[in-house]
PDB file of N, CA and C in Angstrom:
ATOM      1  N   UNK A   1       0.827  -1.186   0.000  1.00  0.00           N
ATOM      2  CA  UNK A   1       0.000   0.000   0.000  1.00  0.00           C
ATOM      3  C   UNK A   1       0.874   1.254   0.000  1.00  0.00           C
ATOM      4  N   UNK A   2       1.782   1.096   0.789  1.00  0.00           N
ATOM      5  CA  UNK A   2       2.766   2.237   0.684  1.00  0.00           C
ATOM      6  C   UNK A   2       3.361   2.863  -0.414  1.00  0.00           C
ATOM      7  N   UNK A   3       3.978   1.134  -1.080  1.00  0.00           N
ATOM      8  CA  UNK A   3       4.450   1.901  -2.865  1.00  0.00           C
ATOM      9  C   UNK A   3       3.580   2.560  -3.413  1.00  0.00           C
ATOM     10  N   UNK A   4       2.578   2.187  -3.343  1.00  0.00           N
ATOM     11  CA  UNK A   4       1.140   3.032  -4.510  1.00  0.00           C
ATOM     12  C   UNK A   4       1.022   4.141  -3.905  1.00  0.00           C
ATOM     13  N   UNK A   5       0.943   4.537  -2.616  1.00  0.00           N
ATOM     14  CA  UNK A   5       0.901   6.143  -2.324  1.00  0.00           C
ATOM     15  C   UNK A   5       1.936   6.991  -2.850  1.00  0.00           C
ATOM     16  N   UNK A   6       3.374   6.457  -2.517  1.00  0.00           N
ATOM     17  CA  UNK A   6       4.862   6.819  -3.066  1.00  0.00           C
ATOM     18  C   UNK A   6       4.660   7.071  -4.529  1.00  0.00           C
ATOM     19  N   UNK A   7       3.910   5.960  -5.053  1.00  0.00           N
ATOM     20  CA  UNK A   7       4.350   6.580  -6.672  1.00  0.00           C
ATOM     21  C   UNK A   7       3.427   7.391  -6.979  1.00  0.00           C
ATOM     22  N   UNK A   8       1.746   7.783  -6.751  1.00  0.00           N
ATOM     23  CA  UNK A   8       1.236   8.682  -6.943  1.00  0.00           C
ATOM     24  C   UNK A   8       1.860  10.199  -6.277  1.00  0.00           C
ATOM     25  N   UNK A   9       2.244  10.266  -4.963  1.00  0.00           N
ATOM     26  CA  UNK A   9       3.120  11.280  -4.546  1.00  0.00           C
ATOM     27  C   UNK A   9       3.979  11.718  -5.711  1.00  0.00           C
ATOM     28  N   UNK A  10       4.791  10.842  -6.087  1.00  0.00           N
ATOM     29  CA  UNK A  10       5.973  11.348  -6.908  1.00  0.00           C
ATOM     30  C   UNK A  10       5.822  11.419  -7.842  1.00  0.00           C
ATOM     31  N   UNK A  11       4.411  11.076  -8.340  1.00  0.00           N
ATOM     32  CA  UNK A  11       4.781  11.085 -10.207  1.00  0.00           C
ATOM     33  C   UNK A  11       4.278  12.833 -10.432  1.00  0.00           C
ATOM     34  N   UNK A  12       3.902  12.373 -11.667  1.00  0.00           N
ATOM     35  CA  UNK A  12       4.201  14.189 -12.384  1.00  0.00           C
ATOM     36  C   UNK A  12       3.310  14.898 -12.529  1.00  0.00           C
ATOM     37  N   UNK A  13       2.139  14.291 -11.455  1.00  0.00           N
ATOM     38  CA  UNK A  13       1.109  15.169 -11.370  1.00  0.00           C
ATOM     39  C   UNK A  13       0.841  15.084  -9.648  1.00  0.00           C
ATOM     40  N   UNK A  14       1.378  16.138  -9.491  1.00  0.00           N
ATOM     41  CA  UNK A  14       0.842  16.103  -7.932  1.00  0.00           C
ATOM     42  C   UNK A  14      -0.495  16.501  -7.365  1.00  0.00           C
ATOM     43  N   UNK A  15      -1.111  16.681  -7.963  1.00  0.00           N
ATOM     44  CA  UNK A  15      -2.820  16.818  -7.464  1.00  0.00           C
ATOM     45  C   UNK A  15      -3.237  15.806  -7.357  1.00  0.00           C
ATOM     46  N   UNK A  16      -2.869  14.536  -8.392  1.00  0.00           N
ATOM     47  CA  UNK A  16      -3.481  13.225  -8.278  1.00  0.00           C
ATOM     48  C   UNK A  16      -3.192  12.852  -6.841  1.00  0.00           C
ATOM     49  N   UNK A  17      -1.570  13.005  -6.469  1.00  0.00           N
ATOM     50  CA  UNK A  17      -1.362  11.893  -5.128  1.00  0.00           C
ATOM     51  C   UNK A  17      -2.000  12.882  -4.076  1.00  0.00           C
ATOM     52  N   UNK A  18      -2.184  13.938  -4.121  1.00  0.00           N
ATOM     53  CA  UNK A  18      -2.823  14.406  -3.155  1.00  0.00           C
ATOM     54  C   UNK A  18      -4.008  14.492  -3.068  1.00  0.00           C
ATOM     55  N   UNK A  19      -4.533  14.330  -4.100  1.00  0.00           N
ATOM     56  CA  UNK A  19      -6.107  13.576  -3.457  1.00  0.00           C
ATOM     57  C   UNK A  19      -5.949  11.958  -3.580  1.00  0.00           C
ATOM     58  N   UNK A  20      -5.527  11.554  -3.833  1.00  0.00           N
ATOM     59  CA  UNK A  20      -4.948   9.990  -3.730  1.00  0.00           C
ATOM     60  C   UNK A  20      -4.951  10.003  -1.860  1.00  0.00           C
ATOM     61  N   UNK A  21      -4.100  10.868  -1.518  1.00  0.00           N
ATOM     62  CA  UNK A  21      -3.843  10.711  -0.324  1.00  0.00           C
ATOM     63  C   UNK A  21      -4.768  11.154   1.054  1.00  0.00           C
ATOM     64  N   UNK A  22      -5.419  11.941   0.296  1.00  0.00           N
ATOM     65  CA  UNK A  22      -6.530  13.011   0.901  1.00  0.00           C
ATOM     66  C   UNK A  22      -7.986  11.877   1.234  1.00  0.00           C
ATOM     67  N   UNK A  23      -7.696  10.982   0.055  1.00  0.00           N
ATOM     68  CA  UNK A  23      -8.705  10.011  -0.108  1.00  0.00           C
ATOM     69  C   UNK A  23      -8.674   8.772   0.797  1.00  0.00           C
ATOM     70  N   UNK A  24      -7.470   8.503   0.765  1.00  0.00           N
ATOM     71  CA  UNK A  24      -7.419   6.990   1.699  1.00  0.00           C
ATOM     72  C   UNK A  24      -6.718   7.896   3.582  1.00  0.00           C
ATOM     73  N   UNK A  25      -7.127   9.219   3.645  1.00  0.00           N
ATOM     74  CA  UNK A  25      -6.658   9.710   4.607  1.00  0.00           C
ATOM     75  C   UNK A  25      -8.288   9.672   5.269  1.00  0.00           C
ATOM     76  N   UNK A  26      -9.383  10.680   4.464  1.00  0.00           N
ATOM     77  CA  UNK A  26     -10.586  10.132   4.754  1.00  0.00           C
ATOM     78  C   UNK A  26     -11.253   8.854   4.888  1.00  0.00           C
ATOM     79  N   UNK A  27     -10.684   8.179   4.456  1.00  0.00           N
ATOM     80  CA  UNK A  27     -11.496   6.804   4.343  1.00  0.00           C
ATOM     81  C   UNK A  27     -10.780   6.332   5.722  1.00  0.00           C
ATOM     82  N   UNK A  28      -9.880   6.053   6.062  1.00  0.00           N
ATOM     83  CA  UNK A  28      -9.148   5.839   7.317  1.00  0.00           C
ATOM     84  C   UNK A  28      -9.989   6.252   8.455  1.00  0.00           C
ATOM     85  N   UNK A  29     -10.306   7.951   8.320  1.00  0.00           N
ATOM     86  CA  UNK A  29     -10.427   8.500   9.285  1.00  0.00           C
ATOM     87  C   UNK A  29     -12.092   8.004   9.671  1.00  0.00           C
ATOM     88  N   UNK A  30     -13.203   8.084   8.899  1.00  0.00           N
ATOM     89  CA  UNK A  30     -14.070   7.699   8.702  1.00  0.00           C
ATOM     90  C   UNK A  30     -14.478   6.197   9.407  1.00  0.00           C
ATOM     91  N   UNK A  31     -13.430   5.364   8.697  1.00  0.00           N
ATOM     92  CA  UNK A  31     -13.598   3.928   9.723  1.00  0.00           C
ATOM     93  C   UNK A  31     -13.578   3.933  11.097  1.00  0.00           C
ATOM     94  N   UNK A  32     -12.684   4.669  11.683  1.00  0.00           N
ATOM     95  CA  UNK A  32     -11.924   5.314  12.599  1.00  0.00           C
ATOM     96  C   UNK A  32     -13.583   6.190  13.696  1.00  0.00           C
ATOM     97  N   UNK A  33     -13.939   6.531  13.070  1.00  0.00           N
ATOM     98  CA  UNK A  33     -15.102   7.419  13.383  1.00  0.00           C
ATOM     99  C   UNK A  33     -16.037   6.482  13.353  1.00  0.00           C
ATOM    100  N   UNK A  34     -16.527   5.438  12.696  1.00  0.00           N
ATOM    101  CA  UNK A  34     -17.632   4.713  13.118  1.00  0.00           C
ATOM    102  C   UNK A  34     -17.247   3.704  14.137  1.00  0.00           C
ATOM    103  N   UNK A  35     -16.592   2.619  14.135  1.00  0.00           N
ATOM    104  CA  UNK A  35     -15.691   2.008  15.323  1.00  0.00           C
ATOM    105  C   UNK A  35     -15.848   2.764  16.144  1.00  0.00           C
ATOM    106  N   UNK A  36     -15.831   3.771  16.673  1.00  0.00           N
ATOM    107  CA  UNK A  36     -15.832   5.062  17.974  1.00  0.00           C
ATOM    108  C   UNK A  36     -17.127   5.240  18.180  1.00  0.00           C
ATOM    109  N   UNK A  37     -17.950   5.421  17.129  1.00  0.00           N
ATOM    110  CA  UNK A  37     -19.476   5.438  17.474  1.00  0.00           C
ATOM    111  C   UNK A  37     -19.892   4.208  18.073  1.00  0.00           C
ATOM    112  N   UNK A  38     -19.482   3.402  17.322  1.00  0.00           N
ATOM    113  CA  UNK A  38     -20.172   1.899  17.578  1.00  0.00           C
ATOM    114  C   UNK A  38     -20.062   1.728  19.079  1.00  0.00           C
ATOM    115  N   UNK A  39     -18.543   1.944  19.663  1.00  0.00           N
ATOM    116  CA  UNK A  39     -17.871   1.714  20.861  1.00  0.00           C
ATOM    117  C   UNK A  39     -19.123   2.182  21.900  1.00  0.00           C
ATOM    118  N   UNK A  40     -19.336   3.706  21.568  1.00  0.00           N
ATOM    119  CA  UNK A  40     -19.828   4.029  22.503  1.00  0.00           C
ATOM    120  C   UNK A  40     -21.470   3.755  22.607  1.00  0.00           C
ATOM    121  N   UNK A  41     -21.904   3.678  21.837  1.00  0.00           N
ATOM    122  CA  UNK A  41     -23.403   2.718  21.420  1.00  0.00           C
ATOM    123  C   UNK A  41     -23.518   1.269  22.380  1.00  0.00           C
ATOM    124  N   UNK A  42     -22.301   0.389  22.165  1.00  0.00           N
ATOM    125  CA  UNK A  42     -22.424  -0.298  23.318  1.00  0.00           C
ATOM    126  C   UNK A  42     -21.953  -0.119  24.644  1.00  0.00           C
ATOM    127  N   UNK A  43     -21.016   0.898  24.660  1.00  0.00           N
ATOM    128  CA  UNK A  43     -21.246   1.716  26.367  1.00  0.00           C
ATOM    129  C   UNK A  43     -22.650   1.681  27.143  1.00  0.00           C
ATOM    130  N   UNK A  44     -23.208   2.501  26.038  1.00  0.00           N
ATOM    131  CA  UNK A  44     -24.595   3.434  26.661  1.00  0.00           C
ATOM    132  C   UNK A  44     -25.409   2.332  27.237  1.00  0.00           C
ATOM    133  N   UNK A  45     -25.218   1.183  26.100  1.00  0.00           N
ATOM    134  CA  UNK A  45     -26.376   0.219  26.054  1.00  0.00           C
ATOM    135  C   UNK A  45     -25.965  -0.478  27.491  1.00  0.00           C
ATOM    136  N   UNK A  46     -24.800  -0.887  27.775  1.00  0.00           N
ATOM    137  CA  UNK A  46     -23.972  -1.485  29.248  1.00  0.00           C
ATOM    138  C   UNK A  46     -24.701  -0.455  30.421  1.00  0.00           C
ATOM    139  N   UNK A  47     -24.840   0.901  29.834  1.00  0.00           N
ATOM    140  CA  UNK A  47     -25.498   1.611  30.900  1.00  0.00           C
ATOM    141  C   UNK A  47     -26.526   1.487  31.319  1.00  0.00           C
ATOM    142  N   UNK A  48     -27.052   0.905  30.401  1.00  0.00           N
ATOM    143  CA  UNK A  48     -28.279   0.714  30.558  1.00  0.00           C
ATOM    144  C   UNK A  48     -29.575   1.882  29.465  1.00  0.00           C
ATOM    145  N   UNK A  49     -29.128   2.188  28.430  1.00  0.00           N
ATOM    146  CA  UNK A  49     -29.628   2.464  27.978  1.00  0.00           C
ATOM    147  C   UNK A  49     -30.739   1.930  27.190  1.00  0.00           C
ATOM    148  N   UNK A  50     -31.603   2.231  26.282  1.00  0.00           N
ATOM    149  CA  UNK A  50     -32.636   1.519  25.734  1.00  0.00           C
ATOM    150  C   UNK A  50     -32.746   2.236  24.567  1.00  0.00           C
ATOM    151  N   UNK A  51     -32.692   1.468  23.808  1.00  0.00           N
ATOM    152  CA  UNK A  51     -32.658   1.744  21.774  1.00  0.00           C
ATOM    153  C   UNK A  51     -34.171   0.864  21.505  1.00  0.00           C
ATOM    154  N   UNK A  52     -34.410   1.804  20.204  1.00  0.00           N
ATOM    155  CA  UNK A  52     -35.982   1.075  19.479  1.00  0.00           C
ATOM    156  C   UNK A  52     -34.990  -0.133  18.933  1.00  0.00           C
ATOM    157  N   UNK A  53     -34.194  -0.130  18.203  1.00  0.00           N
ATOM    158  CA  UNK A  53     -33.776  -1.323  17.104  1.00  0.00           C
ATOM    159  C   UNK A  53     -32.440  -1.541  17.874  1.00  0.00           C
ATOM    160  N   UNK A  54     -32.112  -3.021  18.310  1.00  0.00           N
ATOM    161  CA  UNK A  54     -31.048  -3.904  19.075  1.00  0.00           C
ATOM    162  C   UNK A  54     -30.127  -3.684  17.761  1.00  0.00           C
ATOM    163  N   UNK A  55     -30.699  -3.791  16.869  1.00  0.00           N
ATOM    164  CA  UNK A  55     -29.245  -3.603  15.653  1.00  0.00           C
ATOM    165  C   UNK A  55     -28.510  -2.808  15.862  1.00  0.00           C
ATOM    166  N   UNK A  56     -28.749  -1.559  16.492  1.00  0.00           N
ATOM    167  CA  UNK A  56     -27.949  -0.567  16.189  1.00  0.00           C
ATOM    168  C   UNK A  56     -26.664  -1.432  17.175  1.00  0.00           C
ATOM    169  N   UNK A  57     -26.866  -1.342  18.234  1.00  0.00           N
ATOM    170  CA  UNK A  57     -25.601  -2.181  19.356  1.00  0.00           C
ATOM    171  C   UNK A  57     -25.355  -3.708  18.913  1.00  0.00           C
ATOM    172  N   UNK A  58     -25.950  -4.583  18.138  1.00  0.00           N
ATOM    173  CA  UNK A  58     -25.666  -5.630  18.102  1.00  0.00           C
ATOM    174  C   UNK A  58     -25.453  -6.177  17.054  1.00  0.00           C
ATOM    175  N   UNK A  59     -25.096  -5.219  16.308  1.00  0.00           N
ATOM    176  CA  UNK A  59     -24.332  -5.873  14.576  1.00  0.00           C
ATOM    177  C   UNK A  59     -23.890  -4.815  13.942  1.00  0.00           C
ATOM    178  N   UNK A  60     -22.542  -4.970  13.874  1.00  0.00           N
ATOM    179  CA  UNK A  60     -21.623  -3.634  13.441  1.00  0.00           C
ATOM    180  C   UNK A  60     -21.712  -3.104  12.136  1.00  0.00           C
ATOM    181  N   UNK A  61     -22.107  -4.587  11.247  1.00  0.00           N
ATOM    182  CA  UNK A  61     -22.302  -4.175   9.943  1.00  0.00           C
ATOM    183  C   UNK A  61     -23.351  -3.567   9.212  1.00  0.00           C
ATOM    184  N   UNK A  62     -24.375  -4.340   9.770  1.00  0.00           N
ATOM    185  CA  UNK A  62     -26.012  -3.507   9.913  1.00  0.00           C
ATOM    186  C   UNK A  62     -26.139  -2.212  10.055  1.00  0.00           C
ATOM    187  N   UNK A  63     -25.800  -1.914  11.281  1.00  0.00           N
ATOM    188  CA  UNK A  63     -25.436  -0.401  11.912  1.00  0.00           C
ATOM    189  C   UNK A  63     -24.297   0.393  10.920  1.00  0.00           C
ATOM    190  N   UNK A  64     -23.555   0.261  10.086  1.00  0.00           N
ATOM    191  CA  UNK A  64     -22.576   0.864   8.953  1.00  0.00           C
ATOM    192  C   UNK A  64     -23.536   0.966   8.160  1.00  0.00           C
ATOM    193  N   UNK A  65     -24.165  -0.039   7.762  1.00  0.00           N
ATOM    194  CA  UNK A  65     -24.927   0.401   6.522  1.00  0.00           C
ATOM    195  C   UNK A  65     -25.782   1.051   6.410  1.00  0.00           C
ATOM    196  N   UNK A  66     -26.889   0.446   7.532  1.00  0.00           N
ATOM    197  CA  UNK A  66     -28.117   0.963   7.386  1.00  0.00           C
ATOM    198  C   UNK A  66     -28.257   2.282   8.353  1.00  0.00           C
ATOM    199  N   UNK A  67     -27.563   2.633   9.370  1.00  0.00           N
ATOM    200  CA  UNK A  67     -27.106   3.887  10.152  1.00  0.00           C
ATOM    201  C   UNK A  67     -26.515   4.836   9.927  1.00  0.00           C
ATOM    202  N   UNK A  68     -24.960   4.550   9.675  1.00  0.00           N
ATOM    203  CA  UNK A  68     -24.018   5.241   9.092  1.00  0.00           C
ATOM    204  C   UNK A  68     -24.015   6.129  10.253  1.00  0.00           C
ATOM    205  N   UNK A  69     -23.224   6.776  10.485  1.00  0.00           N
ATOM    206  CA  UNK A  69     -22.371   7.654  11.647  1.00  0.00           C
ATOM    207  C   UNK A  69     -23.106   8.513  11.899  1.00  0.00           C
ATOM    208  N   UNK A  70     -24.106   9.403  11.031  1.00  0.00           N
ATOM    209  CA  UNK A  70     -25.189   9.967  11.532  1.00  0.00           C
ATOM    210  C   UNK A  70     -26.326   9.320  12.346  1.00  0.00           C
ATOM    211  N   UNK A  71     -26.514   8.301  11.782  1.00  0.00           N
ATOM    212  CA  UNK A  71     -27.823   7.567  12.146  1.00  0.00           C
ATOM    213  C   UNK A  71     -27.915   6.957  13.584  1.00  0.00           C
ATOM    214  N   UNK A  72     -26.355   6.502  14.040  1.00  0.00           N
ATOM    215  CA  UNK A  72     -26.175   6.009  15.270  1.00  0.00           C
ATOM    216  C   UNK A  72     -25.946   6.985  16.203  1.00  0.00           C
ATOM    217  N   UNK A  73     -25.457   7.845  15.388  1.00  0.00           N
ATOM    218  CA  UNK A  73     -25.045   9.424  16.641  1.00  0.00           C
ATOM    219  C   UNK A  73     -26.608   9.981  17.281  1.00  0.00           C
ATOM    220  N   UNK A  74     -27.672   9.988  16.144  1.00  0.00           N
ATOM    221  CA  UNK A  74     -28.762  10.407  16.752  1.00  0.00           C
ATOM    222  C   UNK A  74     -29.584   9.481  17.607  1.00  0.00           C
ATOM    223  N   UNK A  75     -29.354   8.332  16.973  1.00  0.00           N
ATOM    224  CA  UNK A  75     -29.968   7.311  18.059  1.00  0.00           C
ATOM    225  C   UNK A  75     -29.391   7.091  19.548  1.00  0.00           C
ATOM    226  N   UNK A  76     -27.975   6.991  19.693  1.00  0.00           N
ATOM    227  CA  UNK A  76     -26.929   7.486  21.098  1.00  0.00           C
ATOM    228  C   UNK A  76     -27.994   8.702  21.479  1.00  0.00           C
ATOM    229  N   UNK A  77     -27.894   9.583  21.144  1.00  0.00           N
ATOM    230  CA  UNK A  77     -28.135  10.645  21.846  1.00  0.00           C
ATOM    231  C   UNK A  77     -29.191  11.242  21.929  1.00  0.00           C
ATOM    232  N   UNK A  78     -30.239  10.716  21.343  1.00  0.00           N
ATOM    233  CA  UNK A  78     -31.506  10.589  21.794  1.00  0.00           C
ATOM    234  C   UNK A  78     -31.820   9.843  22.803  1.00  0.00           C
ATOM    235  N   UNK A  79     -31.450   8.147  22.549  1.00  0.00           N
ATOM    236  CA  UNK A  79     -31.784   7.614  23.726  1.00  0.00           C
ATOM    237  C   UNK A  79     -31.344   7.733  25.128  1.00  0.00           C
ATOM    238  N   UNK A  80     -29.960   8.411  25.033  1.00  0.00           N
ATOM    239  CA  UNK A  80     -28.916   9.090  26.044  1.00  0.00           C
ATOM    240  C   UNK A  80     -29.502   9.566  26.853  1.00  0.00           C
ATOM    241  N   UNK A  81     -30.274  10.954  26.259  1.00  0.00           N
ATOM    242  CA  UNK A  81     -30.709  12.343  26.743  1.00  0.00           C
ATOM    243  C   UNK A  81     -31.939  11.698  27.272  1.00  0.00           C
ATOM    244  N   UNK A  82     -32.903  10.955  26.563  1.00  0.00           N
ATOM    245  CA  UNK A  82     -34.306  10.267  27.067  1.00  0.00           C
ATOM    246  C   UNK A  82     -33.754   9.716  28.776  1.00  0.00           C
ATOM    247  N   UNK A  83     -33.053   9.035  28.772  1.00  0.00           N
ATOM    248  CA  UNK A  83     -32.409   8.499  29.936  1.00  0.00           C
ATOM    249  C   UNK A  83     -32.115   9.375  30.938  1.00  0.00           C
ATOM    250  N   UNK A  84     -31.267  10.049  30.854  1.00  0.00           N
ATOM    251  CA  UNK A  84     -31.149  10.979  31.510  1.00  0.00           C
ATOM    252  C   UNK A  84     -32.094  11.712  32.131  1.00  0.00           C
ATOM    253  N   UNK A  85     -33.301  11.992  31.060  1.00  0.00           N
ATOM    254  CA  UNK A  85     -34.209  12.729  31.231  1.00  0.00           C
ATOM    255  C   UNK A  85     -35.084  12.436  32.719  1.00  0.00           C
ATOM    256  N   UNK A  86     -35.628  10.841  32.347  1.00  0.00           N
ATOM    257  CA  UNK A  86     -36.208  10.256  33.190  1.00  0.00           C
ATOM    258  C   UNK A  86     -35.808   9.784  34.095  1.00  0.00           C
ATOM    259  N   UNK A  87     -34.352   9.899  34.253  1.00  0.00           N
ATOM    260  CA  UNK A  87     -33.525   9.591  35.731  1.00  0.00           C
ATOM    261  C   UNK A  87     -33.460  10.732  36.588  1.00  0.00           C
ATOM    262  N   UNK A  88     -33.425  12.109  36.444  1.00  0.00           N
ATOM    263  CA  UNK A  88     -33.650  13.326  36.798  1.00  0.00           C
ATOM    264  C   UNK A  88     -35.168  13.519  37.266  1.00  0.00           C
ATOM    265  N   UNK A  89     -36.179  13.099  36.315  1.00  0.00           N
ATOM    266  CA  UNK A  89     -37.664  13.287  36.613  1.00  0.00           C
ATOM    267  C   UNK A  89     -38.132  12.439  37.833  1.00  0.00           C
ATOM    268  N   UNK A  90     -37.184  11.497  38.011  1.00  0.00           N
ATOM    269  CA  UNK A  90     -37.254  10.483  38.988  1.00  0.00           C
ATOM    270  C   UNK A  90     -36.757  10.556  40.049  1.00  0.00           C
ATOM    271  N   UNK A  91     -36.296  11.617  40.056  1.00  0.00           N
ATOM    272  CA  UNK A  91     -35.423  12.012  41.890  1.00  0.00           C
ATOM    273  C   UNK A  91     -36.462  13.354  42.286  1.00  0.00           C
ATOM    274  N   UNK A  92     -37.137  13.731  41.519  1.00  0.00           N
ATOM    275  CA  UNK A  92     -38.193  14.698  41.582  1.00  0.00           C
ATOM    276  C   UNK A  92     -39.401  14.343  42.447  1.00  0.00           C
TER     277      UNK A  92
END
């Protein structure tokens, strides 16, 4: 993987390797960013949180596809904040 970055870097068009590089820099980072979502999706859920759909915490690939990093961020933090909500309303 390395040679192929090296030779787009060096050849004689440098815009290519730099979005060459720009490209598998996002894509990295991105994986990187759902793995982290996911992580904390099954935190919440250890917390005891409560999700409409078990997919989202219980199949990583499901949750990539059919979620995508938005989809799980709002579901985290909806059900988060719901939690919260009613743990507060409950010391009331």
């Amino acid at each position: 993987m390395q040679n192929i970055i090296d030779y787009y870097t060096d050849s004689e068009d440098p815009c290519l390797g730099q979005y060459i590089r720009g490209h598998l820099y996002l894509e990295f980072a991105l994986n990187k960013i759902i793995d982290r979502t996911y992580e904390l999706v099954n935190l919440a859920f250890s917390a005891g949180v409560d999700f409409s759909d078990c997919s989202v915490f219980n199949d990583y690939c499901f949750s990539q596809e059919n979620y995508g990093v938005e989809g799980i961020l709002i579901e985290l933090m909806g059900n988060t904040f719901s939690k919260l909500f009613y743990a507060i309303e409950a010391t009331y």
